[in-house]
Protein backbone atom coordinates (compact mmCIF):
# COMPACT_ATOMS: atom_id res chain seq x y z
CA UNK A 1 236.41 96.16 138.20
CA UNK A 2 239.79 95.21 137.09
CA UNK A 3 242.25 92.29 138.94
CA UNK A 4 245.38 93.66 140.40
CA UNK A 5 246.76 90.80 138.21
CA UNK A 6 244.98 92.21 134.63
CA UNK A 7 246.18 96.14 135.72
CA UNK A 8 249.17 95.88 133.73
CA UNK A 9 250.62 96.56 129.96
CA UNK A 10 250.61 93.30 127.27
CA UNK A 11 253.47 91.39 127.25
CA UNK A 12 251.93 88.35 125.23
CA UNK A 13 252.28 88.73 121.63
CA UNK A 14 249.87 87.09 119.93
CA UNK A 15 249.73 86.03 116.18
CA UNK A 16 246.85 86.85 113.13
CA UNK A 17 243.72 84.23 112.65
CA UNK A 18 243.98 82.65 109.37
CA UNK A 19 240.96 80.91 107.85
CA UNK A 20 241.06 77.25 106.82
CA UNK A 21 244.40 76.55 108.13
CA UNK A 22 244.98 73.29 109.28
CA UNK A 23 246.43 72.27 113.16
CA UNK A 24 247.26 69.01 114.59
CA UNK A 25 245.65 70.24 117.95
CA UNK A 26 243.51 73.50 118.43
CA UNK A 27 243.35 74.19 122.06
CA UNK A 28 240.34 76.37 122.85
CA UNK A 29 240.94 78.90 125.79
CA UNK A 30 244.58 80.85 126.87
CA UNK A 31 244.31 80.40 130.56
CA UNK A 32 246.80 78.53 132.54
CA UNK A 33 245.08 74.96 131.30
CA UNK A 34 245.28 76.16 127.72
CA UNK A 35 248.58 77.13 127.67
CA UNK A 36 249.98 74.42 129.46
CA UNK A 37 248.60 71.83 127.37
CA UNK A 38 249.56 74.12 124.17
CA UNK A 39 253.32 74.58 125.24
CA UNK A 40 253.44 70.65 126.06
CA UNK A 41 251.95 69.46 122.83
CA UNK A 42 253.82 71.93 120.85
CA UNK A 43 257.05 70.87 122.70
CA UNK A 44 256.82 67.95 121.45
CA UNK A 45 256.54 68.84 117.56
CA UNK A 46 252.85 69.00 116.89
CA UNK A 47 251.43 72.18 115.15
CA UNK A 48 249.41 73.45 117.33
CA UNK A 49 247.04 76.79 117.77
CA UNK A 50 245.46 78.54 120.41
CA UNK A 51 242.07 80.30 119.98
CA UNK A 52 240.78 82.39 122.64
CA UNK A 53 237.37 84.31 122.39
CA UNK A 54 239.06 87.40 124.67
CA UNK A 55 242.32 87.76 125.73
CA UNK A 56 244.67 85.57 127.30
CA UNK A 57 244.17 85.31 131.13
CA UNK A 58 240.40 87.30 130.55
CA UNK A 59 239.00 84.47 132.34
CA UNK A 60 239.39 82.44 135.36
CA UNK A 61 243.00 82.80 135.34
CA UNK A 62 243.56 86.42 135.86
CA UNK A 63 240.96 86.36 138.07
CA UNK A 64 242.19 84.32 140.70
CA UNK A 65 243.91 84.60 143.67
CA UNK A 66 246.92 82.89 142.35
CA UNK A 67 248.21 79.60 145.38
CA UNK A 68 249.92 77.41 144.40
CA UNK A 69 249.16 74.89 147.39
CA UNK A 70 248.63 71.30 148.28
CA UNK A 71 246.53 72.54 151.40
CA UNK A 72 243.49 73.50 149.95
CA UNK A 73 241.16 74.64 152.99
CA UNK A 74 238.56 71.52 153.85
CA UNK A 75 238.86 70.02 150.06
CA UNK A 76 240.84 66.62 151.17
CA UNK A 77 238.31 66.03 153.62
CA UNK A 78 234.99 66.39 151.17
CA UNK A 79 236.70 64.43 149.22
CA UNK A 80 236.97 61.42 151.52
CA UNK A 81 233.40 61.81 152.83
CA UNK A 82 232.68 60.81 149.25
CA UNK A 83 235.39 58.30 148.31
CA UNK A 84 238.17 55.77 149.39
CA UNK A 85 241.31 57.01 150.26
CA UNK A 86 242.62 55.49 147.31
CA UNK A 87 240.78 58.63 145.06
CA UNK A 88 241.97 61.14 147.65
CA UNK A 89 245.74 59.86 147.10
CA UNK A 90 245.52 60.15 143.32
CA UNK A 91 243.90 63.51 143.64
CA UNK A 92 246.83 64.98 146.02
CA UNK A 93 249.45 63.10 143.48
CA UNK A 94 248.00 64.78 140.32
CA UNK A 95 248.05 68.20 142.65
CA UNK A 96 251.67 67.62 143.54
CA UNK A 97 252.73 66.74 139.97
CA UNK A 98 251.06 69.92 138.99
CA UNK A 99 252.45 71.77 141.43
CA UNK A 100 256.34 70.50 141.15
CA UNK A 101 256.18 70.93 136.91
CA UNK A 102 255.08 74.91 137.41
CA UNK A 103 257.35 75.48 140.19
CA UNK A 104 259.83 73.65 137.68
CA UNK A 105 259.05 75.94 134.95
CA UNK A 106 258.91 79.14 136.92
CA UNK A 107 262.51 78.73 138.24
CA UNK A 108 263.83 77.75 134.56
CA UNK A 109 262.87 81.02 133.25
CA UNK A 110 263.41 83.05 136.42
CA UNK A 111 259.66 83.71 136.87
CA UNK A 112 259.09 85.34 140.29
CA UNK A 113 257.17 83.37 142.74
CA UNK A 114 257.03 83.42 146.43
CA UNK A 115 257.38 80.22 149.38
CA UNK A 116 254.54 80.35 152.04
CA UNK A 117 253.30 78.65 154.31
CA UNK A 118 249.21 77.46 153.33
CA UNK A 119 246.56 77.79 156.10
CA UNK A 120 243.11 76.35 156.84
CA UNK A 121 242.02 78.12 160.35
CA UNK A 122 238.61 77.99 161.58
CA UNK A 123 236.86 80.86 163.54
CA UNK A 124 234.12 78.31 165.01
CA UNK A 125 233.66 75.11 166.65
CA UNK A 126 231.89 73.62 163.54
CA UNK A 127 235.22 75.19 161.36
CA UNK A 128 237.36 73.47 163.78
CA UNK A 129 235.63 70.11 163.46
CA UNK A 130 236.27 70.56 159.52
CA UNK A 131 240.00 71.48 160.45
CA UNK A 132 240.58 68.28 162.25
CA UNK A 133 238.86 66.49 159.96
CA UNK A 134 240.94 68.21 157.01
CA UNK A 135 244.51 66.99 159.30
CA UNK A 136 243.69 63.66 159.55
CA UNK A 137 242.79 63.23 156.09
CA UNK A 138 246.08 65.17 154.76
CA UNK A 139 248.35 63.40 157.26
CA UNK A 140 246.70 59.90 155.63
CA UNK A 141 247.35 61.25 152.17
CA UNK A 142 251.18 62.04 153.16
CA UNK A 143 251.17 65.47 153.54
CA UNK A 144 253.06 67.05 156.11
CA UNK A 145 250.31 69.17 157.64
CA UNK A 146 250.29 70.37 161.24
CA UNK A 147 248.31 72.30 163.84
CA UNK A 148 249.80 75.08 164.75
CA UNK A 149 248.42 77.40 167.75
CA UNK A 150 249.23 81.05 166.20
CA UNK A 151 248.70 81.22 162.41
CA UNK A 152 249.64 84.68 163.23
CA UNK A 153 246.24 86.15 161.80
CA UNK A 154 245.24 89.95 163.28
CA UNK A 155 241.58 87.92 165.12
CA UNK A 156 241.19 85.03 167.09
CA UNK A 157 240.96 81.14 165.23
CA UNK A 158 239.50 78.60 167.25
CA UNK A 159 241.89 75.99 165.10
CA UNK A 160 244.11 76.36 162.64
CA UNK A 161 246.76 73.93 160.61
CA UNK A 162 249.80 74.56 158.30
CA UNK A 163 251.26 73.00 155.25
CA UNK A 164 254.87 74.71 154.97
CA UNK A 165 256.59 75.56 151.46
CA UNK A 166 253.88 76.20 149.45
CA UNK A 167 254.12 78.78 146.95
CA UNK A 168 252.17 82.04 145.50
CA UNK A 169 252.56 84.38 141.82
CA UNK A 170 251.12 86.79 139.76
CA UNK A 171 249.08 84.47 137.33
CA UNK A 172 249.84 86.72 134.64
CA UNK A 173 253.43 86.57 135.00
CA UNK A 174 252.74 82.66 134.21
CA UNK A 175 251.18 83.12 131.15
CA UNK A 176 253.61 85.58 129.33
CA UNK A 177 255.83 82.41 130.33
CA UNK A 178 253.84 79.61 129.13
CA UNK A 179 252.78 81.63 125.94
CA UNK A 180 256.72 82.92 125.35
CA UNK A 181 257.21 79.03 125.74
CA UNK A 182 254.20 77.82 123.29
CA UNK A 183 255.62 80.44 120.65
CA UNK A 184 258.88 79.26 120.45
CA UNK A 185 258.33 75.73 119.70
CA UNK A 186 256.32 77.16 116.62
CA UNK A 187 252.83 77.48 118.26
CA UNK A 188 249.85 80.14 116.84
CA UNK A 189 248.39 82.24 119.57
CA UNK A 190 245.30 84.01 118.64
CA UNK A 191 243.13 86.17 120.58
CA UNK A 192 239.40 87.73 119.94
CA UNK A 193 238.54 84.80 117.93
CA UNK A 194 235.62 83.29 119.52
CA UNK A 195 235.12 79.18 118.61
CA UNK A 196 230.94 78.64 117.97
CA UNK A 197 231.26 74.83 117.63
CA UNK A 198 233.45 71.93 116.64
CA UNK A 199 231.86 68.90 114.25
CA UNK A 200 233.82 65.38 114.20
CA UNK A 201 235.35 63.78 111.37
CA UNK A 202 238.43 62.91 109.46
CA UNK A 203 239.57 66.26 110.60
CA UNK A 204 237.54 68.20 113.31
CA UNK A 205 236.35 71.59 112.06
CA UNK A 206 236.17 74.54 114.19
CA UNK A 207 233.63 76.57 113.28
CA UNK A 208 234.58 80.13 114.72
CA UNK A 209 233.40 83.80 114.31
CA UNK A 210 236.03 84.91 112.05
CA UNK A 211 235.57 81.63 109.76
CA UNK A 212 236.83 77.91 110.21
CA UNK A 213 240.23 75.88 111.06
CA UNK A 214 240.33 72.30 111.55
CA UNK A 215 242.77 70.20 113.24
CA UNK A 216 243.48 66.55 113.84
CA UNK A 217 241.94 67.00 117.57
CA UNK A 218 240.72 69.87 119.81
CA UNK A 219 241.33 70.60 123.68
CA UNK A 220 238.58 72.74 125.26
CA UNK A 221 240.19 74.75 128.27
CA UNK A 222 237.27 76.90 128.33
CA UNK A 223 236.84 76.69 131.93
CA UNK A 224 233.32 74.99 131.37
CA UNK A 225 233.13 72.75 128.58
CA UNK A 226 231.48 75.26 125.38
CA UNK A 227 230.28 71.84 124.31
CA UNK A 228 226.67 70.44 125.84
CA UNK A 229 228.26 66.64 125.02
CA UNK A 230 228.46 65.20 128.36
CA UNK A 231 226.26 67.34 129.94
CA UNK A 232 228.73 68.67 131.92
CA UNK A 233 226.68 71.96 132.55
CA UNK A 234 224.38 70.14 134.70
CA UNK A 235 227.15 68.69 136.88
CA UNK A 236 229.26 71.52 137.89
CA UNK A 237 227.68 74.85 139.65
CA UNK A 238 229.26 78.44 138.66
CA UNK A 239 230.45 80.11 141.39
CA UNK A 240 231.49 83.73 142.05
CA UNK A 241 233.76 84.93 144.36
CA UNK A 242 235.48 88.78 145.21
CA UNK A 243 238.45 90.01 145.86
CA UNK A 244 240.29 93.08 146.85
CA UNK A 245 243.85 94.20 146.78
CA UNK A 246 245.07 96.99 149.32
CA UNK A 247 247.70 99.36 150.47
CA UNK A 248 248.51 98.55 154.28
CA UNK A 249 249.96 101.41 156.09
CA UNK A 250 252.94 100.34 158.00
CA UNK A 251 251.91 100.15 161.41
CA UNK A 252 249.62 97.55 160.25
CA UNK A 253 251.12 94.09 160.28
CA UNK A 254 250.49 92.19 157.68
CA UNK A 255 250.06 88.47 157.67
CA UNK A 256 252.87 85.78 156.20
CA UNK A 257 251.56 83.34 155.25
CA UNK A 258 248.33 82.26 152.30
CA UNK A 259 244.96 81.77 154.29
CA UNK A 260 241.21 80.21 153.98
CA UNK A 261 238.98 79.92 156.30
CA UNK A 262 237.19 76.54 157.19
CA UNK A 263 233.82 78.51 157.29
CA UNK A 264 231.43 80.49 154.60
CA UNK A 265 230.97 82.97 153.72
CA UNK A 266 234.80 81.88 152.81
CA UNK A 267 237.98 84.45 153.97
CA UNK A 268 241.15 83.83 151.75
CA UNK A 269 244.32 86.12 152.43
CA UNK A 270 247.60 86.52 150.76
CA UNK A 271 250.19 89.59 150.14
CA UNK A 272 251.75 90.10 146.99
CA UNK A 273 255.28 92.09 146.57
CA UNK A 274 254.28 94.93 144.45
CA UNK A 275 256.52 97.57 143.44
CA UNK A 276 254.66 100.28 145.77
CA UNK A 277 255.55 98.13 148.29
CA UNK A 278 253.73 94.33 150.09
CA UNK A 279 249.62 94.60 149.35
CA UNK A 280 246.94 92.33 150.87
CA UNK A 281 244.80 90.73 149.07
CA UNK A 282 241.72 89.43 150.32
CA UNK A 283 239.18 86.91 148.98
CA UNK A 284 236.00 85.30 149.79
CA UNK A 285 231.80 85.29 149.81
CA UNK A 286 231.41 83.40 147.19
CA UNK A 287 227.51 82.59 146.07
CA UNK A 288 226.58 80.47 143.14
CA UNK A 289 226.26 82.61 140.04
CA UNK A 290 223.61 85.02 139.39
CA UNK A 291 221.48 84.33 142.28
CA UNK A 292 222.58 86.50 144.45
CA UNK A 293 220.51 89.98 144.66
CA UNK A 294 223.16 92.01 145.48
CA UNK A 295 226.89 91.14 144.33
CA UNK A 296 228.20 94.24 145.33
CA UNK A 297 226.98 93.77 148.88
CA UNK A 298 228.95 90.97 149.20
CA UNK A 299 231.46 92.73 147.91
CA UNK A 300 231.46 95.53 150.51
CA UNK A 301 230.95 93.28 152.95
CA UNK A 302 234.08 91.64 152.27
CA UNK A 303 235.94 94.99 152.34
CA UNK A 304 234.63 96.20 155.82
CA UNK A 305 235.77 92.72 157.28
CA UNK A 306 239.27 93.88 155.97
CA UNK A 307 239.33 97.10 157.04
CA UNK A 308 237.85 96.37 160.34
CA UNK A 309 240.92 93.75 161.34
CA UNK A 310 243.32 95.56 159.45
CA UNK A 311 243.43 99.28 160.19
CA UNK A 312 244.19 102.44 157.36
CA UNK A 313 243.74 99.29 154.56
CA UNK A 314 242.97 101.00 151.23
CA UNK A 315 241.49 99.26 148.53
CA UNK A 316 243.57 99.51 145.62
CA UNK A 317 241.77 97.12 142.90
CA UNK A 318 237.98 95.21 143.04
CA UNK A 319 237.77 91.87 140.86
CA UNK A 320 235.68 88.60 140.80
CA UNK A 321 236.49 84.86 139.95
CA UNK A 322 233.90 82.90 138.49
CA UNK A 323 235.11 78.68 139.39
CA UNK A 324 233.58 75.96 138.39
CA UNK A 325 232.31 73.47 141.14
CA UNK A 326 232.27 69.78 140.17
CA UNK A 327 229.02 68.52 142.67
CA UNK A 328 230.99 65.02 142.68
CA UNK A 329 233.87 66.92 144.47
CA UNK A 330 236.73 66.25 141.81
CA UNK A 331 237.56 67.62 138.30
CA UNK A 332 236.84 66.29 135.04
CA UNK A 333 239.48 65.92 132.59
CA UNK A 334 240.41 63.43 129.51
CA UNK A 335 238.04 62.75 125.95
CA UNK A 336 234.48 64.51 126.08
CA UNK A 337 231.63 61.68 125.49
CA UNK A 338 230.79 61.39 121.88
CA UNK A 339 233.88 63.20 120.74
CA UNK A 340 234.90 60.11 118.80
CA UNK A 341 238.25 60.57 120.74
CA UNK A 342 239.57 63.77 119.21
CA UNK A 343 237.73 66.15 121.53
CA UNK A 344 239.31 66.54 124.89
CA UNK A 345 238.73 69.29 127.78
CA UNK A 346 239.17 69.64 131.67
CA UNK A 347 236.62 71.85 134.21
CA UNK A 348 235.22 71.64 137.85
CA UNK A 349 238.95 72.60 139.63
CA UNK A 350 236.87 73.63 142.41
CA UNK A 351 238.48 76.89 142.95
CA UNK A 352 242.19 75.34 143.03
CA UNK A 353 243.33 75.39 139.33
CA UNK A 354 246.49 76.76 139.53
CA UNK A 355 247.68 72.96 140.70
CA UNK A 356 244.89 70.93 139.00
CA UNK A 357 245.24 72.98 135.16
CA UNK A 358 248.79 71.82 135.24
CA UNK A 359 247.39 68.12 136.50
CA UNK A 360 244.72 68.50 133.71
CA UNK A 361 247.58 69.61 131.27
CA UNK A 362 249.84 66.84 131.91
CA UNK A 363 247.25 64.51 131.68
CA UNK A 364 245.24 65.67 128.53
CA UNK A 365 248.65 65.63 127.46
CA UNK A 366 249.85 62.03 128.71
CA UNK A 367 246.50 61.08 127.00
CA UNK A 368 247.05 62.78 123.21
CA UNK A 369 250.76 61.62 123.25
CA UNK A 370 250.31 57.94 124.89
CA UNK A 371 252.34 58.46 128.13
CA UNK A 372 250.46 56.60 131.18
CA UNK A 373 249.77 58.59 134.53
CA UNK A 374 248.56 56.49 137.52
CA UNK A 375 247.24 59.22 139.12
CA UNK A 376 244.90 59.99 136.35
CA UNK A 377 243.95 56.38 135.52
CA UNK A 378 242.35 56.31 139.11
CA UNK A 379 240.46 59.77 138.78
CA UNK A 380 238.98 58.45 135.62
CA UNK A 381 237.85 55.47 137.27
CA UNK A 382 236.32 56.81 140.33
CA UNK A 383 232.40 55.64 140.88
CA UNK A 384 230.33 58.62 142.28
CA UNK A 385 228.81 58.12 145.97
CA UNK A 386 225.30 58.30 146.26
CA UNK A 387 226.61 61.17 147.99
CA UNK A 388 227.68 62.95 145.32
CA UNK A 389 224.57 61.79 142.96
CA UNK A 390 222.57 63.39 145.66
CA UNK A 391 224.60 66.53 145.11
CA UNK A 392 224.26 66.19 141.38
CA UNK A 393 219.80 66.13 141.96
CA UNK A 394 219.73 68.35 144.00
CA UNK A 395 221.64 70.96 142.32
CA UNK A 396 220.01 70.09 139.10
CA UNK A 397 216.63 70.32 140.81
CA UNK A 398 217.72 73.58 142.26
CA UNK A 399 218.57 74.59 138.45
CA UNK A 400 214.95 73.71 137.14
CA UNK A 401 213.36 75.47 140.12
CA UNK A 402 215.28 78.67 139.27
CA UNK A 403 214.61 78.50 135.21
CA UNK A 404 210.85 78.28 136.51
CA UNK A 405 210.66 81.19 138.77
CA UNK A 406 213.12 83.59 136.75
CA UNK A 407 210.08 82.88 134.09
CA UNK A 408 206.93 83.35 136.70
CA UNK A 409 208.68 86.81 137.42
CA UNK A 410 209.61 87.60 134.11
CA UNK A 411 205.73 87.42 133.19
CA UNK A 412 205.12 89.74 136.13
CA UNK A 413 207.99 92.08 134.95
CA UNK A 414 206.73 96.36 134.26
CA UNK A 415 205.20 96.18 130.77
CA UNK A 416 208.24 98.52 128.85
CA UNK A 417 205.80 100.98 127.32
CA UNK A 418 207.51 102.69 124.01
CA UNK A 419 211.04 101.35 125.00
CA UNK A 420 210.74 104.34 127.75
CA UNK A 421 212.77 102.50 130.59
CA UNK A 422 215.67 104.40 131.10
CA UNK A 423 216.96 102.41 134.46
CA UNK A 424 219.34 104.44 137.01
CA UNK A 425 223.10 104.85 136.14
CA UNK A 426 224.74 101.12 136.94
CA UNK A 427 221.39 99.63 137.08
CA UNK A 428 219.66 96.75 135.41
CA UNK A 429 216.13 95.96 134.94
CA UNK A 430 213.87 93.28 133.14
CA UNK A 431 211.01 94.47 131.79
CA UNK A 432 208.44 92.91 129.99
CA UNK A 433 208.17 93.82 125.88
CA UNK A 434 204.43 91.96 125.00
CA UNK A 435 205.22 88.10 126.67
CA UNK A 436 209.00 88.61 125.91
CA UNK A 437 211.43 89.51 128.93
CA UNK A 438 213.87 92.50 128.09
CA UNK A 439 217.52 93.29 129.70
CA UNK A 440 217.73 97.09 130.23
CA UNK A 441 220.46 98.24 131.94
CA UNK A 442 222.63 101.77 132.06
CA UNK A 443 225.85 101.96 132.29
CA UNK A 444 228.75 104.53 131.60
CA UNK A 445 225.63 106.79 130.57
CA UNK A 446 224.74 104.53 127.82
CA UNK A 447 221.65 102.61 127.52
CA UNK A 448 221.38 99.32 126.34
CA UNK A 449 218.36 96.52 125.74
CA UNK A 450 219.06 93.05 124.81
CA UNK A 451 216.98 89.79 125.43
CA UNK A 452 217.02 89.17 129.10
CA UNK A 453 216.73 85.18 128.42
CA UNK A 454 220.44 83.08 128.15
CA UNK A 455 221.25 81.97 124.91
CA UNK A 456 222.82 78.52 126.46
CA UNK A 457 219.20 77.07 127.96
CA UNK A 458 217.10 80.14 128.05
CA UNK A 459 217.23 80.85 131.78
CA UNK A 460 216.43 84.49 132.78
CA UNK A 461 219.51 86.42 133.79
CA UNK A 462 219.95 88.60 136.50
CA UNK A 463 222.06 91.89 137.18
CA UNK A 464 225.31 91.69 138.49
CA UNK A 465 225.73 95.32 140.40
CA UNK A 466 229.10 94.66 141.34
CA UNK A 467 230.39 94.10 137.55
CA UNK A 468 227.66 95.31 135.45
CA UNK A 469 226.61 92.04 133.37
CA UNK A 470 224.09 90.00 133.06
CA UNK A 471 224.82 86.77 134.93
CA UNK A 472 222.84 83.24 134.19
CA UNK A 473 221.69 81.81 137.19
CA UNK A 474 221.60 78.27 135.74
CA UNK A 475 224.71 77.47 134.36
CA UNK A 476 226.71 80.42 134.67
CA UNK A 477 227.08 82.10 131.18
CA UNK A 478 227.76 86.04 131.75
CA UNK A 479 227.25 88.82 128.98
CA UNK A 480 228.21 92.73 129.21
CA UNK A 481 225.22 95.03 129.13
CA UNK A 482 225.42 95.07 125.28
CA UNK A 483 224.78 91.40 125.78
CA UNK A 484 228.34 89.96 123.96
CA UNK A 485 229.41 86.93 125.74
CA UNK A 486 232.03 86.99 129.29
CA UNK A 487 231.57 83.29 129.84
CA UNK A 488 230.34 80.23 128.48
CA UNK A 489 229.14 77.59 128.62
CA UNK A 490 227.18 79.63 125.78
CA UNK A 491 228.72 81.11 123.14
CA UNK A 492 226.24 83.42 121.72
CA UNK A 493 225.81 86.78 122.21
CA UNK A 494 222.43 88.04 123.45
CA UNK A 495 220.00 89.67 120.50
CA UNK A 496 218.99 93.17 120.81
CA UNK A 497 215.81 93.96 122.32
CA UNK A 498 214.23 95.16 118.79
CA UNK A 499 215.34 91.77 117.44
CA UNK A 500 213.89 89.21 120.10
């Protein structure tokens, strides 16, 4: 599975790793937040390097549907079910600063972008209570949303509002920007260097595979924090989400606007302007990360919804997004607890980061360089409901409860007599080697056994049939069948099965 987005040749060069060179900021990660906050701090004067365990845009960011839009389906209206207006406020300003500095720095270097119109419609009564709710509380935030009777969607909506002038890209085409941008104001891009740790102290060291660097502060943009200070792990859930780009014939008309539904499973639409000609691309049924037993299911059920309300579609390209869901409802950026102040990050965007990175940016930012942002002072501040610290048990509770029953079945797995298991092609298995679980999966024709426990807090992982890893179904750390790691928050590969 490969995102329409990722389907193209490299256009970012990227620069060697050097051991022991010394940075006044190493930003960890080269998505959109990482190469935001690189090109900002860099524009400034500081040396400055970016370390990314992949490539740039491997993650979230190339993986993502790609709004740009201060309409984000029924998040405005969680929000205030949790907090004063007042939070709400600062959370659409830091959106709309985000959004106005990329839309800025698009048209400066003749990026292409697209103005649409954003969407919430509901296809229930229960969606359309969230829809009215979601109006009210954008109208008292100073948005212009408004209901609109014919969203001009291909099926019926029991209610449906609009938020006009919002905008939609190619992520990718962002990042060749941002990274042209970080390397000409002297920055070091490197890629397939994958950062282990980072230990406090005069200077920070940054303990990678490929040797150390150390630098005067670090930014995690790692999309979870690869850091357990803070615990932030255990308050933001890993969720996965599909997507699908297709050919529409032309008797098919296509929608014009960006869409989400008020209802799960969740129904996002957009087209992008290819050069074959205007695709669809559809989104949606998301489940938390590896507990769902069939991915690809979901998947093809996502598909046939497509096809069925828009006729002779033809799927083109199959990805997933894996977001990070704050259970307090709003992200987390600024200095990581017992960082001594030179460790910063940002995670939990909720599934909107193409707005809140840049907020995140600007902020981490603001915060390195001593600028002052209103906005952010009043996230910071924000006291979580008992709401939200219900949210925060329960999914944590949730989280234990899983860790214990991937174990109970683990110790009921097929004994794997003489390494014999030889599962169907795309498959995966655990099997049981003496007391110790085992990963067996093949794929491509090739066989592969690794430790079927998570190297970040030993939960037992499950298969992912839709993109052939092994997913963790506690925190969301991912691994290819050879076990090497997709996502954190771990950062170490899985052992081989002869070495567990």
């Amino acid at each position: 599975m490969t995102s329409l987005w990722l389907d193209r040749d490299r256009a970012i060069p990227i620069d060697d790793f050097v051991p022991g060179s010394t940075y006044e900021t190493v930003v960890v990660g080269a998505g959109i937040t990482g190469l935001a906050t690189a090109a900002l701090l860099a524009r400034s004067g500081m040396k400055v390097a970016v370390l990314e365990a992949l490539s740039a845009g491997a993650g979230t960011t190339g993986n993502t549907t790609a709004k740009l839009s201060l309409l984000q389906g029924t998040v405005l209206s969680a929000l205030r079910g949790q907090y004063p207006q007042k939070i709400v406020n600062a959370y659409v300003e830091a959106n709309r600063e985000g959004q106005a500095w990329l839309l800025r720095h698009l048209q400066e270097r003749a990026v292409p972008f697209q103005r649409r119109d954003a969407y919430t419609f509901a296809v229930s009564d229960k969606g359309a209570d969230r829809v009215r709710s979601e109006l009210a509380v954008s109208q008292a935030a100073g948005l212009a949303v408004e209901e609109v009777a014919d969203p001009g969607l291909p099926f019926a909506t029991r209610s449906a509002i609009r938020l006009s002038d919002q905008a939609q890209f190619n992520p990718m085409d962002v990042l060749e920007s941002l990274a042209a941008d970080f390397r000409a104001h002297g920055g070091v891009l490197v890629e397939q260097v994958r950062v282990r740790g980072v230990t406090k102290g005069n200077n920070v060291t940054i303990t990678t595979d490929a040797g150390n660097v150390y630098a005067g502060r670090v930014v995690l943009a790692t999309g979870i924090p690869i850091l357990d200070r803070g615990l932030y792990f255990a308050k933001l859930k890993a969720s996965q989400s599909y997507a699908t780009a297709f050919r529409v014939p032309a008797s098919t008309a296509l929608p014009s606007g960006m869409y989400l539904s008020a209802e799960t499973p969740g129904r996002s639409l957009r087209t992008y302007p290819s050069d074959a000609g205007e695709m669809l691309i559809a989104g949606g049924n998301g489940h938390q990360v590896g507990r769902e037993p069939s991915p690809r299911a979901r998947l093809d059920e996502l598909q046939d919804w497509t096809r069925r309300h828009f006729p002779g579609a033809e799927a083109t390209h199959t990805w997933s997004g894996e977001d990070y869901m704050a259970t307090n409802l709003v992200p987390f950026f600024g200095k990581l607890p017992r960082g001594g102040g030179k460790i910063l990050f940002a995670t939990g965007y909720n599934k909107w980061g193409m707005s809140n990175s840049i907020a995140a940016s600007l902020a981490i930012t603001a915060e390195i360089l001593g600028g002052n942002l209103p906005w952010a002072a009043a996230i910071h501040h924000r006291v979580t409901s008992p709401k939200g610290a219900a949210a925060a048990v329960a999914f944590n509770t949730g989280t234990l409860k899983t860790m214990a029953e991937g174990w109970a079945k683990a110790e009921t797995a097929t004994p794997d007599a003489a390494a014999a298991t030889v599962p169907a092609e795309g498959e995966g298995i655990i099997v049981r080697h003496g007391r110790k679980p085992v990963a067996v999966s093949t794929v491509d024709g090739v066989t592969c056994r690794v430790s079927a426990v998570c190297t970040h807090m030993r939960g037992i992982l499950s298969w992912n049939d839709a993109e052939k890893t092994w997913d963790c179904p506690l925190h969301g750390s991912r691994f290819t069948p050879t076990g090497e790691v997709l996502q954190g928050p771990t950062t170490e590969t899985l052992p081989a099965a002869d070495r567990v």
